[in-house]
Protein backbone atom coordinates (compact mmCIF):
# COMPACT_ATOMS: atom_id res chain seq x y z
CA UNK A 1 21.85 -23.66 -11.48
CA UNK A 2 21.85 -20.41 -10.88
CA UNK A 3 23.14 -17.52 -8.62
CA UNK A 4 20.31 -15.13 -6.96
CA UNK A 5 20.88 -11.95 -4.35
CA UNK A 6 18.06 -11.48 -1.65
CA UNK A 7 17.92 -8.46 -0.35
CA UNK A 8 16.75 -8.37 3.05
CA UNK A 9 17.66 -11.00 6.14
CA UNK A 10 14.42 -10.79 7.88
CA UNK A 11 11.63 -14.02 7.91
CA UNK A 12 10.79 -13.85 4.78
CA UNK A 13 13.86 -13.54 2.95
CA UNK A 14 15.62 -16.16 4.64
CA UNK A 15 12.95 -18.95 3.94
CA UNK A 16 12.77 -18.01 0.21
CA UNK A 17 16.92 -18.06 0.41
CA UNK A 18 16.50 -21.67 2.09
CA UNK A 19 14.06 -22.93 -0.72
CA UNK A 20 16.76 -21.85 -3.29
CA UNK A 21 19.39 -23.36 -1.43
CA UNK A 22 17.45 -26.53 -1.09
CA UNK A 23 16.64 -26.62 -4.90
CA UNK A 24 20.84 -26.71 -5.53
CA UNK A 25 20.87 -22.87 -5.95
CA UNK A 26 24.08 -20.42 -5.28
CA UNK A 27 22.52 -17.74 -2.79
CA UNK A 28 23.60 -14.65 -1.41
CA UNK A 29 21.79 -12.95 1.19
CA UNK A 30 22.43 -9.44 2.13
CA UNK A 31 21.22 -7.58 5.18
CA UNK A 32 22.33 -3.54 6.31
CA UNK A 33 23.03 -4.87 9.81
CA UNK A 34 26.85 -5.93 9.93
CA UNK A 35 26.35 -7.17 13.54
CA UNK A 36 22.96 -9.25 12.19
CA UNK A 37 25.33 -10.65 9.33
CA UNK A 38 28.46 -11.54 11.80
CA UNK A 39 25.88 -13.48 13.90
CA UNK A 40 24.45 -15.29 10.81
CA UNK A 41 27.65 -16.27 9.33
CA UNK A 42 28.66 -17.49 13.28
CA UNK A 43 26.28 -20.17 13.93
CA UNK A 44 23.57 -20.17 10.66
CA UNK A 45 20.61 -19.47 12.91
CA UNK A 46 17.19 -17.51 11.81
CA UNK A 47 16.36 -15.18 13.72
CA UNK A 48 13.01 -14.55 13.40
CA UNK A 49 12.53 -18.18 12.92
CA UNK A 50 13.94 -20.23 15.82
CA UNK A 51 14.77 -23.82 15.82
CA UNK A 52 16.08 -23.23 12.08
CA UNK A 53 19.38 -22.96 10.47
CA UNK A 54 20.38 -21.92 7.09
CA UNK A 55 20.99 -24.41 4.45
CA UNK A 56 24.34 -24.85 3.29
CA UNK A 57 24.99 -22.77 0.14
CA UNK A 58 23.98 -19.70 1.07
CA UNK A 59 26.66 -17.14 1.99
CA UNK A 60 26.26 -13.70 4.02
CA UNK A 61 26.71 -10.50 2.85
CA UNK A 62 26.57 -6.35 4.27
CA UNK A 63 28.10 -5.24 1.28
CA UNK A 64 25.32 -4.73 -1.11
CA UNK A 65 28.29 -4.29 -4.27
CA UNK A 66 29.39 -7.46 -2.75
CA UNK A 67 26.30 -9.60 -2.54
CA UNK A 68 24.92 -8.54 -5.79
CA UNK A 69 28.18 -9.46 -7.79
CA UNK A 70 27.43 -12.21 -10.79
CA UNK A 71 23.74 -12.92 -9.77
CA UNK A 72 21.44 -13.27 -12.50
CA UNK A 73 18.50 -12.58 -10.17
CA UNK A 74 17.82 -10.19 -7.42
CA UNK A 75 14.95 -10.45 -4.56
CA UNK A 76 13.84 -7.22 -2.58
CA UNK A 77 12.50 -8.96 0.55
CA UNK A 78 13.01 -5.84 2.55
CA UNK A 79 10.08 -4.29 4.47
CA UNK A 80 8.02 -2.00 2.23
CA UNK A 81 8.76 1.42 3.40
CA UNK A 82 12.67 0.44 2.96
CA UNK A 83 12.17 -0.33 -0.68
CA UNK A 84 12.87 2.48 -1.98
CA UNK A 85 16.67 3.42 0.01
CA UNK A 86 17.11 -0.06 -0.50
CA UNK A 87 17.05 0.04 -4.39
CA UNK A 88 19.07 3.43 -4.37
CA UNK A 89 21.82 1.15 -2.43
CA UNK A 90 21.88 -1.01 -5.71
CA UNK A 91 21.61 1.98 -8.16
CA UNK A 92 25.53 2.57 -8.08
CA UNK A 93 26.41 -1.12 -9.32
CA UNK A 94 22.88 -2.27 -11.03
CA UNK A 95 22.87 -4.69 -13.91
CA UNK A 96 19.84 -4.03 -16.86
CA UNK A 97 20.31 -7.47 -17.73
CA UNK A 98 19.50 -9.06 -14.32
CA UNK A 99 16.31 -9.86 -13.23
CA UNK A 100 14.64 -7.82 -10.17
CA UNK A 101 11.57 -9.31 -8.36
CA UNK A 102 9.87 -7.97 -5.53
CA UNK A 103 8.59 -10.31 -2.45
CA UNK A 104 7.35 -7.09 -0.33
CA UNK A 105 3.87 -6.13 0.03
CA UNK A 106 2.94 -2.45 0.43
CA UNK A 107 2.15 0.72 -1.26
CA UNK A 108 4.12 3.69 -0.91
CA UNK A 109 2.38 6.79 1.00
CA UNK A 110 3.40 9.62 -0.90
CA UNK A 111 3.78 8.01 -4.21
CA UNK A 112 0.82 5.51 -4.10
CA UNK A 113 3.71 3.45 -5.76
CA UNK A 114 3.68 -0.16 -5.43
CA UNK A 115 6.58 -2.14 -4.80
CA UNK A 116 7.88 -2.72 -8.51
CA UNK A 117 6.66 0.74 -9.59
CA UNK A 118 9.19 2.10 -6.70
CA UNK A 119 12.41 -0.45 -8.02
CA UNK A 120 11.77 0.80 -11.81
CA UNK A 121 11.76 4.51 -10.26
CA UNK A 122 15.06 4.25 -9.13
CA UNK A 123 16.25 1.74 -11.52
CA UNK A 124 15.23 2.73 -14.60
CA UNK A 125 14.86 -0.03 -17.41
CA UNK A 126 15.43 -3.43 -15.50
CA UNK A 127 13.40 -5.91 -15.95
CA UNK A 128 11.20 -6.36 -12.79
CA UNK A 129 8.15 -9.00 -11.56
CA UNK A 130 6.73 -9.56 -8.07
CA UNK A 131 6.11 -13.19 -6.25
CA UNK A 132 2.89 -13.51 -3.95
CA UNK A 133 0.76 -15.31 -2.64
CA UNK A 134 -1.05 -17.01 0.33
CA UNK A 135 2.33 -17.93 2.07
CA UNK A 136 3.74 -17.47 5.37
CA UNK A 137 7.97 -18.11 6.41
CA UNK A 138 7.07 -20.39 9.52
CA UNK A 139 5.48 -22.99 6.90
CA UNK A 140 7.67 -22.60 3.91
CA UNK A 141 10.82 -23.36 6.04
CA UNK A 142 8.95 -26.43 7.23
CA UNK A 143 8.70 -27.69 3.93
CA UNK A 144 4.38 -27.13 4.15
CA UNK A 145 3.06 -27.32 0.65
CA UNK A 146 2.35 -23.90 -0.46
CA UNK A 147 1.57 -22.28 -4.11
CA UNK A 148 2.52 -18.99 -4.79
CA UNK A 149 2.51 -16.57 -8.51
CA UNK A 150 5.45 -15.01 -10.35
CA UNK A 151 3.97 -11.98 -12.12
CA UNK A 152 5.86 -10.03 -14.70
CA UNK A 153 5.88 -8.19 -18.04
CA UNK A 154 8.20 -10.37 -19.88
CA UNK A 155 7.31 -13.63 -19.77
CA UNK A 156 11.06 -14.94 -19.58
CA UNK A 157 11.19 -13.01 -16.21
CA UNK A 158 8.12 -14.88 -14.75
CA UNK A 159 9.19 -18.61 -16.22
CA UNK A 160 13.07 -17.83 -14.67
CA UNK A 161 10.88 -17.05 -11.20
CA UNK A 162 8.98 -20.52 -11.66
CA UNK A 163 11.71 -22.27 -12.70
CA UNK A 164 14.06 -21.53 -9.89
CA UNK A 165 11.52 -21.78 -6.76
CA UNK A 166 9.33 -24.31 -8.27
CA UNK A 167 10.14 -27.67 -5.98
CA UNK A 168 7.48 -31.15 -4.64
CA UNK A 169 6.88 -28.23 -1.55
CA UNK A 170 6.18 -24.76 -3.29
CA UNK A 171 4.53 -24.69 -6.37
CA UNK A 172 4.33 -21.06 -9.02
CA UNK A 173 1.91 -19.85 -11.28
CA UNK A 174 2.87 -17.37 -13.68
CA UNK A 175 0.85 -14.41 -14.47
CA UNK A 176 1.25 -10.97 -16.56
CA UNK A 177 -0.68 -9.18 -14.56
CA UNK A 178 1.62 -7.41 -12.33
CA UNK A 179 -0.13 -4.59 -11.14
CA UNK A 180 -3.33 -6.95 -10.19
CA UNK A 181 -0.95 -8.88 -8.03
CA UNK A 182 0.76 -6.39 -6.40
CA UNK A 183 -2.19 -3.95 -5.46
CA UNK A 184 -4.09 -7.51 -4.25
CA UNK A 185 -0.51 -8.23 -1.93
CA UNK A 186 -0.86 -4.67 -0.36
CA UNK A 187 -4.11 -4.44 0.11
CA UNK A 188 -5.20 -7.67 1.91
CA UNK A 189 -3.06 -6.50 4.78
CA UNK A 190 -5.75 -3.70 5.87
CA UNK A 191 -8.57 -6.19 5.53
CA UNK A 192 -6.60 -8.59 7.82
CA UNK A 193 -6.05 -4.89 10.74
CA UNK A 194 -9.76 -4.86 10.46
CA UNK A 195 -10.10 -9.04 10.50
CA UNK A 196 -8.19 -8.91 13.55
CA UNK A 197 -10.13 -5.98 15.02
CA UNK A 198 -13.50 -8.14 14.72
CA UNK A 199 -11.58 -10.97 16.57
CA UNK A 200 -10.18 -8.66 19.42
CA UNK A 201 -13.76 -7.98 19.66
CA UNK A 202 -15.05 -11.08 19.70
CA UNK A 203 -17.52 -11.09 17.10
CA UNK A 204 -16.69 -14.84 15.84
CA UNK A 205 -16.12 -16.87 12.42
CA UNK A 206 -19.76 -14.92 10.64
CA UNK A 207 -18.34 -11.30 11.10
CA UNK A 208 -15.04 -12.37 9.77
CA UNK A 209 -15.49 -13.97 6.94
CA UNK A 210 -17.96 -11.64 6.04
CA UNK A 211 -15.19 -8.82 6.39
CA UNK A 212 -12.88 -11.04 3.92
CA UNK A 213 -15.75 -11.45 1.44
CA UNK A 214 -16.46 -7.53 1.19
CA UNK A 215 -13.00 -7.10 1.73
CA UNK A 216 -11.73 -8.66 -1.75
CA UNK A 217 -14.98 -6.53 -3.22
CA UNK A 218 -13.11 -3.36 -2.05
CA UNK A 219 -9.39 -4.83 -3.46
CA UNK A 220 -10.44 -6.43 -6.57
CA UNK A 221 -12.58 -2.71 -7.56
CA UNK A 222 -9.18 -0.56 -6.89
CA UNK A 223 -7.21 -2.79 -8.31
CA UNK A 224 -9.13 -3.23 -11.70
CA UNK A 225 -9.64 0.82 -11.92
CA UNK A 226 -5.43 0.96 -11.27
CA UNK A 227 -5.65 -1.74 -14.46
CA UNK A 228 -5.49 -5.19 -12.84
CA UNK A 229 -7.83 -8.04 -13.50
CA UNK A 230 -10.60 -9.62 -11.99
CA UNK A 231 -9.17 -12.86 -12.26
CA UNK A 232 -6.06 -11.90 -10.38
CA UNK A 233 -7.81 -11.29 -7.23
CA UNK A 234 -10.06 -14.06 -7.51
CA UNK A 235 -6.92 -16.40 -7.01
CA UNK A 236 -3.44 -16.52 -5.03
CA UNK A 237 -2.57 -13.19 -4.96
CA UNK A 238 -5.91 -11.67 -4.07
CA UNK A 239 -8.74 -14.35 -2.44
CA UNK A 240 -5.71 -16.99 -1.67
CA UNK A 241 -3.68 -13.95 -0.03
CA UNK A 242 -6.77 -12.45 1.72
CA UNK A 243 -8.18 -15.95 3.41
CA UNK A 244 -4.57 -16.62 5.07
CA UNK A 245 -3.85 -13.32 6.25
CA UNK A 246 -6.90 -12.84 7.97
CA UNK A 247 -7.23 -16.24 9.72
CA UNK A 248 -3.46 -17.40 10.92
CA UNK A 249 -1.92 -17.45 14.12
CA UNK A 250 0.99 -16.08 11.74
CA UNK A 251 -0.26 -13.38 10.42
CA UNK A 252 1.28 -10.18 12.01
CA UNK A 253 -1.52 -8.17 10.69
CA UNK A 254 -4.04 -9.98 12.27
CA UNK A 255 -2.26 -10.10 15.36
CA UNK A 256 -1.60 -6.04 15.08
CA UNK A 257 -5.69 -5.56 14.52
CA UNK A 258 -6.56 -8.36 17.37
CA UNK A 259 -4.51 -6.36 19.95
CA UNK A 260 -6.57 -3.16 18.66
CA UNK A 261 -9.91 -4.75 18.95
CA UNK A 262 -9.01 -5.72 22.32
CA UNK A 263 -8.45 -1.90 23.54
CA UNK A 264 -4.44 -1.87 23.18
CA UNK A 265 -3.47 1.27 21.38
CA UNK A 266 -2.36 1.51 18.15
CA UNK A 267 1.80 1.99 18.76
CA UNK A 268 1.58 -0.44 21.36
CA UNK A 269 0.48 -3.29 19.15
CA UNK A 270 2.95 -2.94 16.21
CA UNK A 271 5.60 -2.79 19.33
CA UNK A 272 4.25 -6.06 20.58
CA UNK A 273 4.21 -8.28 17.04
CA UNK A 274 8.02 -6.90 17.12
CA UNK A 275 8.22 -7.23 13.19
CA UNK A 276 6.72 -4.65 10.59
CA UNK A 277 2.95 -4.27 10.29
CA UNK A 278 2.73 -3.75 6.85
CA UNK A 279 -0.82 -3.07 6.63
CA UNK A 280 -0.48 0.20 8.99
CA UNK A 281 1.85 1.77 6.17
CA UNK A 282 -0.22 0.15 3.36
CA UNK A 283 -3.70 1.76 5.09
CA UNK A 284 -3.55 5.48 4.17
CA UNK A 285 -2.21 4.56 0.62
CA UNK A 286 -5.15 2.09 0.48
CA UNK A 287 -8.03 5.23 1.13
CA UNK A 288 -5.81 8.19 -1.03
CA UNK A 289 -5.94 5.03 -3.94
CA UNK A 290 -9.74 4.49 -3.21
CA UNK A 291 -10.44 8.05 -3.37
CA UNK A 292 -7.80 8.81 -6.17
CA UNK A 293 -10.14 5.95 -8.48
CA UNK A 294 -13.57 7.05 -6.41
CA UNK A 295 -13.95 3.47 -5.37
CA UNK A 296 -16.79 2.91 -2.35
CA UNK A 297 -14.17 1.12 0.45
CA UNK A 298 -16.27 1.30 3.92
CA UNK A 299 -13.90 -1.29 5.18
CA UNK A 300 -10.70 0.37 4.42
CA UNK A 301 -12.14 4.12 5.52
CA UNK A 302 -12.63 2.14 8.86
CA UNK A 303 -9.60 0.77 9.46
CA UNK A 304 -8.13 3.90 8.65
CA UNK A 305 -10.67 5.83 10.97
CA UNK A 306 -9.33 3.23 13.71
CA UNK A 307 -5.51 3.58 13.37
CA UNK A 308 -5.27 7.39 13.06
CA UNK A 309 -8.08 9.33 14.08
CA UNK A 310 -8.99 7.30 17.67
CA UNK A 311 -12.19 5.66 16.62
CA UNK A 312 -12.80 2.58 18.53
CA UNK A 313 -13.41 -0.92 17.01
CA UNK A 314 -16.27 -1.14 18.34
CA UNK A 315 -17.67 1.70 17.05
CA UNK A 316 -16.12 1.34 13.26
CA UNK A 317 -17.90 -2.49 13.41
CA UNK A 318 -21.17 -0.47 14.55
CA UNK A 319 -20.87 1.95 11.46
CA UNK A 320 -20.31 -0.99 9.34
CA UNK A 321 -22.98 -2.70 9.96
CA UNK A 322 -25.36 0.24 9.82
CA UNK A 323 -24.78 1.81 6.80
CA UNK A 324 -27.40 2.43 4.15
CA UNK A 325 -29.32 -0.90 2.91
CA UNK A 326 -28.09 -2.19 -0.20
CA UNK A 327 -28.33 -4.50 -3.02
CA UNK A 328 -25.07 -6.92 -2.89
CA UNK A 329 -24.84 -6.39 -6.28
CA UNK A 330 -24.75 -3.46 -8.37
CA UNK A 331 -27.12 -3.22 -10.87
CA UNK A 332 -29.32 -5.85 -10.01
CA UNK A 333 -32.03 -6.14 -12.14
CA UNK A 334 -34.67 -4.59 -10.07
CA UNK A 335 -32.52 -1.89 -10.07
């Protein structure tokens, strides 16, 4: 068995600590709130996911030296935009012979990073991966059957992933294609603002799935120019990713964009979900990236159009809807 470090306390985290705990693993889970820790190691309760407790062999940590001691394995499950301070925390005591994986989803602003791209930046030369998927905390702690993909480099890095998570409730793929993965986990969560937009406004099961299927068209194209493949984004960590994001009554995102549609403003709806909206950071990266590779993303510039320039749903849908007539498919033969 072995001995893994999450970093980060919040839902996610703590329901990939649980599964390790539950498959016989030694876990350590670290958060920067002392007060959040005392609480934890006082009664075992999840915050952000009430009615649960943590397993038994997991132990507690605000001492990132501390938590990261001996662990052959070390989870960023921190919100996106504290990746980066998160992994200079673990630059005074890192280990190149541990493995780092990261479970967050988002691309940096300023960098256009994604999440691994930031952990080798300030680590230079560990080994690194990233595990996604169509997966949300409330049914993994329940024990729901869910499948996710570990996605590194080295090989040995992606099997160790699999190996250690794998259980009869959450199966792993493995995959090499990292960057595919990654730019597939960031991206989704714009899609979902504007998924949740078209709900807020009422516009019904057709507009939305419609959004999701031109959606992964506008993911799968970045991703592939950034060096990704196809086939990445036409499974977990792109389609699989995209469907559940934009349709659960668990999906912050969604939530974020339904509020919007509905006429609440922007700051007031990531106040409401009361956790971090990833796909408000991940927006502007998603447009600089489309216009970096001079991809065509309607979608995205709408969402983007939405949250930071005071266009209306409403009026983003209308735009969508009547842009220039087009083939679905480029180069069609009559073409």
């Amino acid at each position: 068995m072995s001995q893994v470090t999450i970093l980060g306390a919040g839902s996610w985290g703590s329901a990939l600590a649980s599964v390790l705990a539950w498959n016989g693993h030694s876990v350590r889970l670290w958060s920067h709130n002392p007060a959040a820790v005392s609480q934890m190691k006082k009664d075992r309760g999840i915050k952000n996911l009430p009615g649960f407790l943590y397993p038994e062999g997991i132990e507690f940590f605000d001492d990132i030296g501390e938590a990261l001691s001996g662990s052959s394995l070390v989870v960023f499950a921190v919100p996106s935009t504290a990746t980066r301070q998160t992994a200079g925390k673990v630059k005074p005591c890192f280990n190149k012979n541990v493995g780092y994986i990261s479970v967050s989803k988002g691309i940096e602003e300023d960098s256009l990073m994604t999440q691994t791209e930031i952990i080798e930046d300030e680590l230079p030369g560990v080994l690194v991966g990233a595990l996604s998927g169509p997966s949300h905390a409330e049914e993994v702690i329940r024990k729901l059957p869910t499948v996710l993909v570990a996605g590194a480099k080295d090989f040995r890095l992606a099997k160790k992933v699999q190996d250690i998570f794998m259980d009869e409730n959450l199966r792993v793929y493995t995959s090499s294609d990292v960057k595919g993965i990654e730019v597939g986990a960031s991206l989704k969560n714009v899609i979902a603002l504007a998924a949740g937009m078209s709900d807020g406004l009422g516009n019904g099961d057709n507009a939305r799935a419609a959004l999701i299927t031109r959606g992964i068209r506008e993911i799968t194209a970045i991703a592939v120019a950034m060096g990704g493949k196809p086939d990445t984004l036409a499974g977990l960590a792109g389609i699989g990713d995209l469907i559940v994001t934009c349709s659960s009554v668990h999906s912050r995102n969604h939530q974020a964009g339904e509020l919007i549609g509905q006429g609440v403003p922007v700051k007031e709806a990531m106040e409401r979900i009361h956790m971090v909206v990833e796909g408000v950071y991940s927006a502007k990266a998603a447009f600089a990236l489309g216009r970096k590779y001079k991809v065509s993303m309607p979608i995205i510039t709408e969402v983007n159009q939405v949250l930071f320039c005071n266009k209306s749903a409403k009026d983003a849908v209308h735009d969508l809807m009547c842009r220039d007539k087009k083939s679905e498919i480029s180069g069609d033969c009559w073409e």
